[in-house]
Protein backbone atom coordinates (compact mmCIF):
# COMPACT_ATOMS: atom_id res chain seq x y z
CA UNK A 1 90.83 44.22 164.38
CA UNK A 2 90.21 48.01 165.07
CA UNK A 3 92.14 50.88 163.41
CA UNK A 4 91.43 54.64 163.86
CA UNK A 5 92.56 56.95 161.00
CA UNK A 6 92.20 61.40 160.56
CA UNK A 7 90.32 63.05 158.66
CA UNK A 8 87.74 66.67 158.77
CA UNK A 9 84.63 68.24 157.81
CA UNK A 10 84.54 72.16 157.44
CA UNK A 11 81.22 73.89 159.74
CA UNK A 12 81.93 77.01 157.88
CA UNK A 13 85.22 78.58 158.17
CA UNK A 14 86.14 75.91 161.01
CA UNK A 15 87.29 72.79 160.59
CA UNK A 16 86.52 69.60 162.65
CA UNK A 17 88.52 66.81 163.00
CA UNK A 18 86.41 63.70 162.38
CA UNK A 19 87.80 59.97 164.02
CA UNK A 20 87.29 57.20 161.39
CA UNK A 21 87.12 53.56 163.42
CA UNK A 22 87.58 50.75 160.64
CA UNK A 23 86.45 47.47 161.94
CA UNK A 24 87.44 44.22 160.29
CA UNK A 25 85.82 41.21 161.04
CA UNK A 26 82.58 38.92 160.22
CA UNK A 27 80.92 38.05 157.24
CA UNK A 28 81.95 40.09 153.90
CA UNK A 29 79.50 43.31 153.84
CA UNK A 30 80.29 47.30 154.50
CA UNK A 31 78.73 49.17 156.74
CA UNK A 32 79.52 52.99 157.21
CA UNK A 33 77.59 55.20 159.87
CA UNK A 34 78.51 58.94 161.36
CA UNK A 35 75.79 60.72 158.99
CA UNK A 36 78.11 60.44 155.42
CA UNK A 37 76.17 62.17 152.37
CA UNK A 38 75.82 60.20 149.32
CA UNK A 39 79.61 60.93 148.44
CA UNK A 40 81.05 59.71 151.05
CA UNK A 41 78.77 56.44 150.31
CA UNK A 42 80.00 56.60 147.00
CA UNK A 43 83.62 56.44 148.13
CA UNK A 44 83.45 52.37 148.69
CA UNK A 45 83.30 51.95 144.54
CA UNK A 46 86.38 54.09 143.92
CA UNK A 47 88.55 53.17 146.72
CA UNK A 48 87.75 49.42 145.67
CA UNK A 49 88.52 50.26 142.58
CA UNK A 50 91.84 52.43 143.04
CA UNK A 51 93.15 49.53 144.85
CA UNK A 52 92.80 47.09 141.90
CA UNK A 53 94.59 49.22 140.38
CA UNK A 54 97.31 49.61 142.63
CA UNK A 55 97.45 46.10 142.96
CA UNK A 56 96.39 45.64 146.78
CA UNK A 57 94.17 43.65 148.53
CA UNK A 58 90.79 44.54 149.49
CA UNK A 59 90.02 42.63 152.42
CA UNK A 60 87.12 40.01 152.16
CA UNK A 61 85.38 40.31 155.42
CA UNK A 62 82.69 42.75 156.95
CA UNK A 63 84.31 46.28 157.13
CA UNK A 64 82.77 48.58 160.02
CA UNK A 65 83.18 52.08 159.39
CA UNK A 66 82.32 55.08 162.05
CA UNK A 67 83.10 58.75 161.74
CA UNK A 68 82.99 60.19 165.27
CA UNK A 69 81.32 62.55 166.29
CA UNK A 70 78.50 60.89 164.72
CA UNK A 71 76.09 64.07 165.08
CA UNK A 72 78.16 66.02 162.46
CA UNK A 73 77.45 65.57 159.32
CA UNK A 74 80.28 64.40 156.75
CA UNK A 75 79.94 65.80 152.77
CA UNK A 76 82.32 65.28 149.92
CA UNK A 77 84.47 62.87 148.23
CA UNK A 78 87.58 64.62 150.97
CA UNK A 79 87.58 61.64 153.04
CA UNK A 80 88.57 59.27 149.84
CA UNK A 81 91.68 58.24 151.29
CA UNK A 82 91.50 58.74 154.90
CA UNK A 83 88.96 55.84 154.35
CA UNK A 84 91.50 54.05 152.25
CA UNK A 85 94.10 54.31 154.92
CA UNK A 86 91.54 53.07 157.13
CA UNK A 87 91.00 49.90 155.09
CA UNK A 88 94.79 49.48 154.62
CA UNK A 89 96.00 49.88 157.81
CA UNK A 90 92.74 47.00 158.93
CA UNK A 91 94.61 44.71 156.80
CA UNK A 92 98.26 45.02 157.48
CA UNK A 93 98.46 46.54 154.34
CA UNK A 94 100.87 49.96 155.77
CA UNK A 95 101.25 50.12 159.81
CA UNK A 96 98.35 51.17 161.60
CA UNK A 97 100.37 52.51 164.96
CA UNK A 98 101.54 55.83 162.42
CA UNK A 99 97.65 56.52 161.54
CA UNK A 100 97.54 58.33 164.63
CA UNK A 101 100.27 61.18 163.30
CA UNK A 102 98.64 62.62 160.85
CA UNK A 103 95.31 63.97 158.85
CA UNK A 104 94.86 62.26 156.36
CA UNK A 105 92.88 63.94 153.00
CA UNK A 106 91.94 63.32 149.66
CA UNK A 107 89.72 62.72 146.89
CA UNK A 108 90.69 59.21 145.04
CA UNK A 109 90.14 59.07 141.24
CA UNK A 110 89.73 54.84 139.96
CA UNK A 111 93.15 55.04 138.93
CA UNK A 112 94.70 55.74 142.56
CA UNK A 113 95.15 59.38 141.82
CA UNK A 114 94.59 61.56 144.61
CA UNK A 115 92.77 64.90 143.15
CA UNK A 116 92.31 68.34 145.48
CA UNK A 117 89.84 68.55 147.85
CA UNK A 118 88.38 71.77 149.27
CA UNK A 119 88.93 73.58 152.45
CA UNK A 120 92.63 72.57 152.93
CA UNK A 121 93.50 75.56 154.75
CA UNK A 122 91.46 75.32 157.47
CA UNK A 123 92.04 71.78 157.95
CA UNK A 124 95.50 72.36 158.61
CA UNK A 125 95.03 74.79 160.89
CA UNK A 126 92.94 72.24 162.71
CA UNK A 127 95.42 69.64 162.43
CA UNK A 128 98.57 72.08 164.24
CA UNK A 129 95.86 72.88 166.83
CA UNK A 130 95.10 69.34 167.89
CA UNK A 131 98.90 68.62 167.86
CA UNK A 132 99.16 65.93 164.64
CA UNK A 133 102.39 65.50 163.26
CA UNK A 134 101.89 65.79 160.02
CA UNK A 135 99.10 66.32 157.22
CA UNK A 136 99.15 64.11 153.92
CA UNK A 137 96.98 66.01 151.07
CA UNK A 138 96.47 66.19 147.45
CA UNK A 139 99.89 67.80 145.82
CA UNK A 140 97.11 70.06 144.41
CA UNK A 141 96.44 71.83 147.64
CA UNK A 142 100.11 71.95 149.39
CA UNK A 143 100.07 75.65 148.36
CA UNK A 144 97.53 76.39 150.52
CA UNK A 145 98.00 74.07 153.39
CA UNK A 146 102.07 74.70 153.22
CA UNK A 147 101.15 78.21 154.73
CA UNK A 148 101.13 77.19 158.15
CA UNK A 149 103.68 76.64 160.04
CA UNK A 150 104.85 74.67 162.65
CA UNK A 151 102.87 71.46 161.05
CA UNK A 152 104.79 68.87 158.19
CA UNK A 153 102.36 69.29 155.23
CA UNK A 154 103.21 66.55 152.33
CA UNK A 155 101.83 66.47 149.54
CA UNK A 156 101.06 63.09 147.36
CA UNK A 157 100.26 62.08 143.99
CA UNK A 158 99.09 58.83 144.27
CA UNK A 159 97.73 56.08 146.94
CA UNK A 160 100.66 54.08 145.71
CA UNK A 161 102.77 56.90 147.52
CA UNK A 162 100.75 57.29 150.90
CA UNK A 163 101.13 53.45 151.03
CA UNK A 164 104.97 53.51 150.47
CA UNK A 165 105.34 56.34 153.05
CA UNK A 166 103.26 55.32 156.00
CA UNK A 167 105.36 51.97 155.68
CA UNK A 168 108.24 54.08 155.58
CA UNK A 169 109.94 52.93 152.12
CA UNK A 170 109.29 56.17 150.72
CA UNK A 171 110.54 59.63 152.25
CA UNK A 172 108.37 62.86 151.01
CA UNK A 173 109.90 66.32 151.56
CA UNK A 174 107.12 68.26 153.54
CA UNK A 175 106.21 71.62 151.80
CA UNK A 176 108.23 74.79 152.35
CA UNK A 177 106.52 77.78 152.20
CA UNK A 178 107.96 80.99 153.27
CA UNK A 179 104.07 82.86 153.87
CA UNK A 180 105.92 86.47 154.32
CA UNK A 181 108.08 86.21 151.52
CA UNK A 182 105.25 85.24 149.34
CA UNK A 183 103.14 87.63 150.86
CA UNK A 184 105.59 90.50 150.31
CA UNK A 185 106.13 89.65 146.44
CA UNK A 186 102.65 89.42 145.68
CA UNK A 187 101.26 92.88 146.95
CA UNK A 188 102.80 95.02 144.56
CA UNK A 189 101.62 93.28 141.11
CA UNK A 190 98.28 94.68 139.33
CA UNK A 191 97.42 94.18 135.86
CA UNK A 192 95.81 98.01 135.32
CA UNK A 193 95.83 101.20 136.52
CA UNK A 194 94.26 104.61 136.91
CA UNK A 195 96.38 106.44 135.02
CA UNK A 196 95.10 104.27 131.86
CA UNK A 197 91.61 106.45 132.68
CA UNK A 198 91.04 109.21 130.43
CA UNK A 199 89.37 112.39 132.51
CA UNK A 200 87.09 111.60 134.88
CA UNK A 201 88.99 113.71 137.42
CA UNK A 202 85.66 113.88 139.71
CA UNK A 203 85.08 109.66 139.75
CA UNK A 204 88.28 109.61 140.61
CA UNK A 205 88.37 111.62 143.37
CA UNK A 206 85.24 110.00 144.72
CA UNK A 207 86.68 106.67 144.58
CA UNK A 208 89.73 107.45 146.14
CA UNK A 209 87.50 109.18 149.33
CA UNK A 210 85.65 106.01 148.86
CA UNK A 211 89.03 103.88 149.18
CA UNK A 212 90.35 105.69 151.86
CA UNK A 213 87.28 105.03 154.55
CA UNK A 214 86.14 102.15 153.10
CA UNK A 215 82.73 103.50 151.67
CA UNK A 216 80.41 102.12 149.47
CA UNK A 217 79.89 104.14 146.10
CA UNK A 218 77.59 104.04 143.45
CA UNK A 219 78.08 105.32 139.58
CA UNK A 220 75.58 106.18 137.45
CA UNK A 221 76.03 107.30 133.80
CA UNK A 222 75.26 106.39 130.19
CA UNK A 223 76.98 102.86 128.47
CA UNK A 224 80.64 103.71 127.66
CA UNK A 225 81.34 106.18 129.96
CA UNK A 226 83.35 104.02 131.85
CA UNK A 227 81.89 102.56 135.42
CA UNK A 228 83.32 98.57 134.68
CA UNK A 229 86.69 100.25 133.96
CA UNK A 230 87.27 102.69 136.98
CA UNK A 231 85.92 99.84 139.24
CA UNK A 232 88.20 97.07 137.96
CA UNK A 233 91.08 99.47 139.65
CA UNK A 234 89.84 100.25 142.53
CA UNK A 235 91.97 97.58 143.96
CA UNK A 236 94.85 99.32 143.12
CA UNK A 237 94.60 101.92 145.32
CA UNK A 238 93.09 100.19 148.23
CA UNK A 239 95.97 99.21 150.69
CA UNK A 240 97.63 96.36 150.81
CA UNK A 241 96.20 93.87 152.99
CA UNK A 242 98.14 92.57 156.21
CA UNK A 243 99.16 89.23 156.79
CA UNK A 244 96.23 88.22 158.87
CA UNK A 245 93.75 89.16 156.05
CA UNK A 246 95.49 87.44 153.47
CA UNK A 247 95.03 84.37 155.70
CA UNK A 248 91.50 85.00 156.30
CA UNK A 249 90.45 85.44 152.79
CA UNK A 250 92.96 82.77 151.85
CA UNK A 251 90.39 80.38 154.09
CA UNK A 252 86.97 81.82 152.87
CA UNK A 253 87.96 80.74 149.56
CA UNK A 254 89.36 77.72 150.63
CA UNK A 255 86.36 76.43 151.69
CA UNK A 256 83.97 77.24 148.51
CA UNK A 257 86.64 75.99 146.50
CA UNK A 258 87.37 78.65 144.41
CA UNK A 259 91.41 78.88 145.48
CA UNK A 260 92.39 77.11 142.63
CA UNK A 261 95.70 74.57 142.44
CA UNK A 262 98.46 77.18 141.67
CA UNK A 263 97.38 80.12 144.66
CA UNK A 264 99.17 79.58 148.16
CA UNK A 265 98.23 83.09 149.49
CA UNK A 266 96.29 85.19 148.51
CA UNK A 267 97.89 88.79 148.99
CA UNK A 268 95.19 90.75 145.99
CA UNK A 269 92.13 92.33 147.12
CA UNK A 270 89.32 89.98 146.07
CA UNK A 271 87.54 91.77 142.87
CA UNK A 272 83.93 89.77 142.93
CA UNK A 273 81.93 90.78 139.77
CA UNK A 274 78.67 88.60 139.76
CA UNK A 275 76.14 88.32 137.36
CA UNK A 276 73.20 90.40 137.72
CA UNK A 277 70.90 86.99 137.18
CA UNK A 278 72.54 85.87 139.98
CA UNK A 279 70.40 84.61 143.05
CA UNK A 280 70.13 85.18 146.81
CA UNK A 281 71.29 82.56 148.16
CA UNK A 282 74.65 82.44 145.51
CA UNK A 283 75.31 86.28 146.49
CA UNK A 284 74.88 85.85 150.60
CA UNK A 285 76.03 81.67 150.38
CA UNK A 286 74.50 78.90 151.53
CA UNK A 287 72.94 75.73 149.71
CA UNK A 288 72.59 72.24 150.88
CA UNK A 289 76.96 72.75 152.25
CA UNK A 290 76.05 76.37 153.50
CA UNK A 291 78.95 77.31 151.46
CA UNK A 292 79.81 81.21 151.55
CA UNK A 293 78.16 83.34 148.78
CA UNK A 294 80.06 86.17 146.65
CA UNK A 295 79.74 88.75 149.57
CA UNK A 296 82.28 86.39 151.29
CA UNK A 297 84.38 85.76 148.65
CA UNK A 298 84.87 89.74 148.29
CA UNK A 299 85.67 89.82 152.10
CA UNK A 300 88.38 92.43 152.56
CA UNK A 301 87.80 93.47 149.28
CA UNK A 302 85.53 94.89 146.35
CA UNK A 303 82.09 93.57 145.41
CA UNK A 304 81.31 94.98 142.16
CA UNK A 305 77.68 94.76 140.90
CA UNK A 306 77.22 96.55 137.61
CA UNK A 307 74.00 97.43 136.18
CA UNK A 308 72.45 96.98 139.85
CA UNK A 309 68.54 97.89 138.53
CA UNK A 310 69.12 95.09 136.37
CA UNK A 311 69.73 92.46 139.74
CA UNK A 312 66.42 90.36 141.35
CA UNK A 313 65.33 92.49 143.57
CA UNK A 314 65.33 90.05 146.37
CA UNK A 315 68.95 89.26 146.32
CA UNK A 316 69.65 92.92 146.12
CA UNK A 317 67.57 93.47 149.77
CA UNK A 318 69.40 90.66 151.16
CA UNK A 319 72.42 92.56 151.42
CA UNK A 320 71.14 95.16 153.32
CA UNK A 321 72.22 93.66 156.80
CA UNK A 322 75.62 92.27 155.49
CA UNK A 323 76.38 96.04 154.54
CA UNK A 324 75.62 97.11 157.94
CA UNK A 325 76.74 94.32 160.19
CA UNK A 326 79.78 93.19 157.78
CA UNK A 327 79.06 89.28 158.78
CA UNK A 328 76.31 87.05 157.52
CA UNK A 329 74.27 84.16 159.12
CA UNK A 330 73.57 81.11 157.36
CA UNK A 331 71.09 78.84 159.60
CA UNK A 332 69.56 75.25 158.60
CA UNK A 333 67.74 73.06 161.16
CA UNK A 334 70.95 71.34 163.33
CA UNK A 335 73.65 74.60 163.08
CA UNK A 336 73.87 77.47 162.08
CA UNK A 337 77.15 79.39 160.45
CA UNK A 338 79.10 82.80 160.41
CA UNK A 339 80.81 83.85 157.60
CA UNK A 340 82.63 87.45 157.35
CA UNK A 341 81.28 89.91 154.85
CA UNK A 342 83.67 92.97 154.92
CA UNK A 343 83.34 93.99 151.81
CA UNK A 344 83.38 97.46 149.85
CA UNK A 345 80.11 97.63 147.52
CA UNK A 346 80.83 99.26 143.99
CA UNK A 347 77.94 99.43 142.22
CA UNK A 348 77.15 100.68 138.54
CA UNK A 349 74.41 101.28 136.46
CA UNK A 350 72.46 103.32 133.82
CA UNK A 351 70.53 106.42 134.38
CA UNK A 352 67.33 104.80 132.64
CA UNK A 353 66.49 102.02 130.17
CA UNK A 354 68.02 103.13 127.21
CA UNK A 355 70.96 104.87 129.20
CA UNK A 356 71.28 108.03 127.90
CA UNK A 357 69.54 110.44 130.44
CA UNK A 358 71.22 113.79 131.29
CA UNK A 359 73.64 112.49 128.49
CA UNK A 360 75.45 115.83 127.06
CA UNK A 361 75.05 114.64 123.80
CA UNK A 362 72.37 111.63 122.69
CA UNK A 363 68.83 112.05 123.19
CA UNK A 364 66.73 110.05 125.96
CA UNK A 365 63.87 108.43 124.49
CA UNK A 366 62.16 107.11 127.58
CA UNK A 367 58.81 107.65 128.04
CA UNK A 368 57.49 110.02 130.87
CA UNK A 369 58.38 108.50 134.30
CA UNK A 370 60.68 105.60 133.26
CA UNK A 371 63.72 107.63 134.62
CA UNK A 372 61.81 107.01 138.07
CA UNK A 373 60.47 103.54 137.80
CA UNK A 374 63.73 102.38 136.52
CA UNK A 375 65.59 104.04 139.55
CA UNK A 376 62.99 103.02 141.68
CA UNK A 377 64.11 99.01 141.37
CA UNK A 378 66.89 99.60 143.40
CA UNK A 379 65.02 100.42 147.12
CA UNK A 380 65.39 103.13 149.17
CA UNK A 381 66.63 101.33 152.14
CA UNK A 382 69.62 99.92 150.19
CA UNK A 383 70.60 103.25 148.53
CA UNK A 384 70.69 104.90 151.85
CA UNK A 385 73.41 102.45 152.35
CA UNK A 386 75.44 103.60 149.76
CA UNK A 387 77.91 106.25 150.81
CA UNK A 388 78.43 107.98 147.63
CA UNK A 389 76.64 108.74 144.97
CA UNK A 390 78.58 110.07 141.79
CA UNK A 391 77.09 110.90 138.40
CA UNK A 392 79.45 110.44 135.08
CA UNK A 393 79.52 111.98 131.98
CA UNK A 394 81.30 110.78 128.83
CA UNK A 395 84.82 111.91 128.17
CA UNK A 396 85.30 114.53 125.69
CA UNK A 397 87.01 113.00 122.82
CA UNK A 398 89.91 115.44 123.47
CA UNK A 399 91.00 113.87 127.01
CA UNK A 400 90.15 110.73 125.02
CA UNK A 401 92.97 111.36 122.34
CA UNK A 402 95.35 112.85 125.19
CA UNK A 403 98.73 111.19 125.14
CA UNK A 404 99.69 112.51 128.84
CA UNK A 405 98.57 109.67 131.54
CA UNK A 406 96.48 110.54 134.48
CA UNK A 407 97.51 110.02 137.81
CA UNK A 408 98.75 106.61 138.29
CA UNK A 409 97.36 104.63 141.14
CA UNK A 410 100.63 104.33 143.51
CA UNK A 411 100.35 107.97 143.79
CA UNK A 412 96.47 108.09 144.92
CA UNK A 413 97.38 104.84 146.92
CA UNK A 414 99.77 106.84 148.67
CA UNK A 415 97.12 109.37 150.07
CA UNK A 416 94.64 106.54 150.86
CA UNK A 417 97.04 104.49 152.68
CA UNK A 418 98.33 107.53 154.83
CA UNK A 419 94.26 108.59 155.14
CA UNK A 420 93.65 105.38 156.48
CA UNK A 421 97.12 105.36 159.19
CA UNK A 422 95.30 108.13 161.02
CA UNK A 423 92.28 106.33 161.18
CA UNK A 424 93.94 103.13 162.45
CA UNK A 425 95.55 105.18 165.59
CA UNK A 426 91.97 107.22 165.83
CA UNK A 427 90.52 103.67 166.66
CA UNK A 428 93.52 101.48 167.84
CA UNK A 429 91.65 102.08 171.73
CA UNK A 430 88.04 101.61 170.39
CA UNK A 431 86.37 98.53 171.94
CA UNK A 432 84.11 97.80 169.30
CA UNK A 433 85.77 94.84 166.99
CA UNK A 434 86.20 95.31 163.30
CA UNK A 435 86.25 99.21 163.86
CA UNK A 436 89.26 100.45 161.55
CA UNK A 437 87.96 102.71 158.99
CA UNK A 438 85.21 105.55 159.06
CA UNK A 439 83.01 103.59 157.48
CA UNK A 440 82.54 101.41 160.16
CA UNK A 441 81.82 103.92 162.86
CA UNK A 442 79.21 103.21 164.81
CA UNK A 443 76.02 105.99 165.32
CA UNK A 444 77.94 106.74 168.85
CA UNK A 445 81.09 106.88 167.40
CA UNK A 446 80.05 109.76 164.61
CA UNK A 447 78.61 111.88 167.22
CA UNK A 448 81.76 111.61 169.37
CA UNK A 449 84.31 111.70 166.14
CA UNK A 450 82.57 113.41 163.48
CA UNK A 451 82.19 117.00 165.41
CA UNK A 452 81.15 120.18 162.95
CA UNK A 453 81.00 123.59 163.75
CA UNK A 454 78.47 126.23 163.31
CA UNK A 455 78.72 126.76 159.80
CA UNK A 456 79.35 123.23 158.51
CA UNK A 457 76.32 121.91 160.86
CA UNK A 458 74.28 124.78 159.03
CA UNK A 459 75.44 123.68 155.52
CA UNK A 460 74.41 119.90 156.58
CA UNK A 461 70.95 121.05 158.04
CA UNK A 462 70.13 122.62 155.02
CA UNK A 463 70.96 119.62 152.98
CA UNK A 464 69.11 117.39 155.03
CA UNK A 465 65.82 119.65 155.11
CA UNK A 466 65.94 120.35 151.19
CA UNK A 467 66.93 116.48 149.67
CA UNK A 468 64.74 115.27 152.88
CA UNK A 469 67.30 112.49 153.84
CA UNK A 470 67.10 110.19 156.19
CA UNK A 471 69.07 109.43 159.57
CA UNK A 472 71.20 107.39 158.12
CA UNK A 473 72.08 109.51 155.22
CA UNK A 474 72.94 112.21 157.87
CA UNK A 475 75.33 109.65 159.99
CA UNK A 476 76.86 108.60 156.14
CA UNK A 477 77.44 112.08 155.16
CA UNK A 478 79.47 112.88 158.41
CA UNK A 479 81.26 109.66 157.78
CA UNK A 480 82.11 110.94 153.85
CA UNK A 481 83.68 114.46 155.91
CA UNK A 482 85.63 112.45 158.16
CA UNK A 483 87.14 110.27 155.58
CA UNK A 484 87.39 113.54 153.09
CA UNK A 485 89.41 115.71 156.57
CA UNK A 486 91.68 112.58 157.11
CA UNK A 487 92.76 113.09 153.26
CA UNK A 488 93.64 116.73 153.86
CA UNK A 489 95.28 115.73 156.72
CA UNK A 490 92.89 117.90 158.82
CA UNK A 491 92.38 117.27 162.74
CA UNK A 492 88.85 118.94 162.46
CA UNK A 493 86.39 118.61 159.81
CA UNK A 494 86.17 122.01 157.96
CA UNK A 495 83.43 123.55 155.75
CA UNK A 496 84.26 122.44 152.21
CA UNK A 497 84.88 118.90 153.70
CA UNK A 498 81.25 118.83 154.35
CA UNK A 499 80.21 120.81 150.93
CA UNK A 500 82.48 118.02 149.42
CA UNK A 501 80.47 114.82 151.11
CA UNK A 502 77.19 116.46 150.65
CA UNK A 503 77.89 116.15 146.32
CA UNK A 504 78.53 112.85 146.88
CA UNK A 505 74.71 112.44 147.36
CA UNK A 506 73.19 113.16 143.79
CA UNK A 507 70.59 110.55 143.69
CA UNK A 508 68.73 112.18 147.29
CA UNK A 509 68.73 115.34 144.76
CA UNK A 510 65.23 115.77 144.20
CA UNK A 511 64.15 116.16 140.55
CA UNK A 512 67.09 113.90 139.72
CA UNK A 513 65.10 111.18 138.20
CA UNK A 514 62.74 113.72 136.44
């Protein structure tokens, strides 16, 4: 007897949907082919086990089991109870001609429990695109999964309750999520904001030009002065995401697992703050699962990498093409993946070992040429990548002991999110994918867009010849005007908006580092 059961396996974002073919018949043995890892091996121990349990019958001859296609690999402990099903529905234990309805997914603790599984999401996404009825999942996971519409998502406890509702003595509600309702409610709520930041008036102003196109910014300044905090908010004033980005970065993290049991949408900003002992292939993904890496994770959102000397060098050069291209390519031998990398660098660190260079106030006590060596671990090539450069001081303990609040961050989110509008009709007829703020502007799209006159173009030569910056400094600096003129509200970029991105380049400055 032959019964075909649902399940998938995620190839990066994607999910495939994988045909398991239980055979019964023979001696007693198991045999299971289609390239299973060693958890999906495992899987014959607990689902033997959960059905003891349960108090049903494991069957007592040969079991044949094939996951087609057989070329793709299968990892995890997901396909739990879509083998379970399998087994069931073999032996007239539920009725095998409703398999064929659904997706069936699940990990299967001894006890029958059916615990999350990862990548939920995506799978049914897969599942409304090949036209199943309906998806049965971990209760865990319905949050995520109950997003999309037009497919019955229902969520289970227990194999005791896939077993009484596949033989149809058990009804389960399917989820009901409204996405845009949830998505609505959840963009307004943030736990701190910028007017909790004492002075600072200039970092402030940089990260809001930084906000608006999208830029990458570094801070440098002494321990205390208060890089972690002003980074922490920069999601406050970054607009809200749409409803196709929630759903994107909804998936990413669906996949690596990190969505969590209560989160059916995710409508913040991703905040990524990774250790700086953190390696290469954890920051751009991959592993034996090519699972995505942190720049993923902050996809549409912040990557925040404080005290940035401090990071291995070689993860730090590995995210020199993710910055540029905004995607990142995970090969192995048999397939290769694409993950999205959209992110907005922060980055933070000392001026020097013991942190107190150009401090106002304390004393440096690095020897001669640390300044530079210590500066130097972060290369050129990455730097030159970074769209703004700010320098902070410490604030004066008068601002500190101020009782009046600074600006709160609706009101710079305001600007930003009107910066950005005019940005999003500049490029609304550009060709390019992926193009909506100046950030992304390609090297033709600068020289067509980013336009100075006499004056300005003089003020940016002379800057170029005296810090001796590169190419790519030049195209980042006209990007920095652009963004700066959109905040004014300006059609043209004027003089000061170009005096205004040029500051934004202290460490080019040359006797900066001493």
């Amino acid at each position: 007897m032959l019964v075909k059961t649902f399940g998938s396996t995620l190839r990066g974002l994607d999910a495939i949907i994988v045909t398991v073919e239980v055979n019964l018949g023979g001696p007693h043995g198991f045999v299971l082919t289609g390239l299973p890892d060693n958890a999906v091996r495992e899987s014959r121990e607990r689902i033997e086990a959960a059905f003891k349990n349960n108090r049903l019958e494991y069957p007592r001859g040969k079991l044949t089991v094939n996951m087609s296609p057989a070329d793709v690999r299968k990892e995890g402990s997901n396909f739990d109870l879509t083998l379970a099903v399998g087994i069931l529905g073999v032996s007239g234990q539920v009725r095998g001609e409703v398999l064929a309805d659904y997706v069936v997914m699940g990990e299967l603790a001894l006890d029958g429990t059916v615990l999350p599984i990862r990548g939920a999401l995506p799978v049914a996404v897969e599942a409304r695109a090949k036209g199943f009825k309906g998806f049965i999942l971990p209760e865990a996971n319905v949050g995520e999964a109950g997003v999309v519409d037009r497919l019955s998502v229902y969520p289970v406890r227990n194999l005791a309750e896939v077993v009484d509702f596949l033989n149809g003595k058990r009804d389960i509600a399917p989820a009901n999520v409204n996405t845009r309702e949830l998505f609505e409610d959840g963009t307004r709520v943030f736990s701190c904001d910028f007017s909790e930041v004492k002075g600072q008036e200039n970092v402030k102003r940089a990260l809001e030009v930084a906000a608006a196109g999208s830029h990458n910014v570094i801070m440098i300044g002494p321990p205390g002065a208060g890089k972690s905090m002003m980074a922490k908010r920069i999601p406050t004033i970054l607009p809200p995401m749409t409803l196709p980005e929630a759903l994107e970065t909804t998936k990413i993290h669906s996949v690596a697992g990190k969505l969590g049991t209560r989160v059916g949408l995710m409508v913040e900003r991703p905040f990524r703050t990774p250790h700086h002992t953190i390696s290469d292939v954890a920051l751009v993904g991959g592993g034996s699962g090519a699972l995505p890496g942190e720049i993923s994770l902050a996809h549409n959102g912040v990557l925040f990498l404080d005290e940035l000397p401090e990071f291995n060098r070689k993860a730090l050069e590995v995210l020199r093409q993710p910055l540029e291209d905004r995607t990142v390519s995970i090969s192995r031998a048999k397939f290769a993946v694409d993950y999205p990398a959209g992110f907005m660098l922060v980055a933070g660190m000392n001026p020097c070992p013991c942190g107190y260079y150009n401090h106002p106030e304390k004393q440096c006590v690095c020897p001669p040429g640390a300044v530079h060596k210590y500066l130097s671990r972060v290369s050129g090539p990455l730097l030159d990548r970074i769209d703004l450069h700010v320098e902070i001081t410490p604030v004066p303990f008068e601002a500190l002991a101020s009782k009046s609040a600074g600006e709160p961050s609706e009101n710079i989110r305001a600007r930003v999110i009107q910066a950005r509008e005019r940005q999003r009709q500049r490029f609304k007829s550009i060709t390019a994918p992926g193009v909506y703020a100046n950030a992304h502007m390609t090297t033709k799209m600068v020289r067509e867009i980013c336009t100075l006159d006499t004056v300005g173009m003089k003020i940016l030569q002379t800057a170029m010849e005296r810090f001796q910056l590169s190419a790519r400094a030049y195209d980042r600096i006209l990007k920095v005007s652009r963004t700066i003129a959109d905040l004014d509200q300006s059609e043209s970029i004027q003089v000061h908006h170009v005096a205004e991105a040029v500051q934004y380049r202290n460490l080019d400055r040359e006797g900066w580092a001493g």
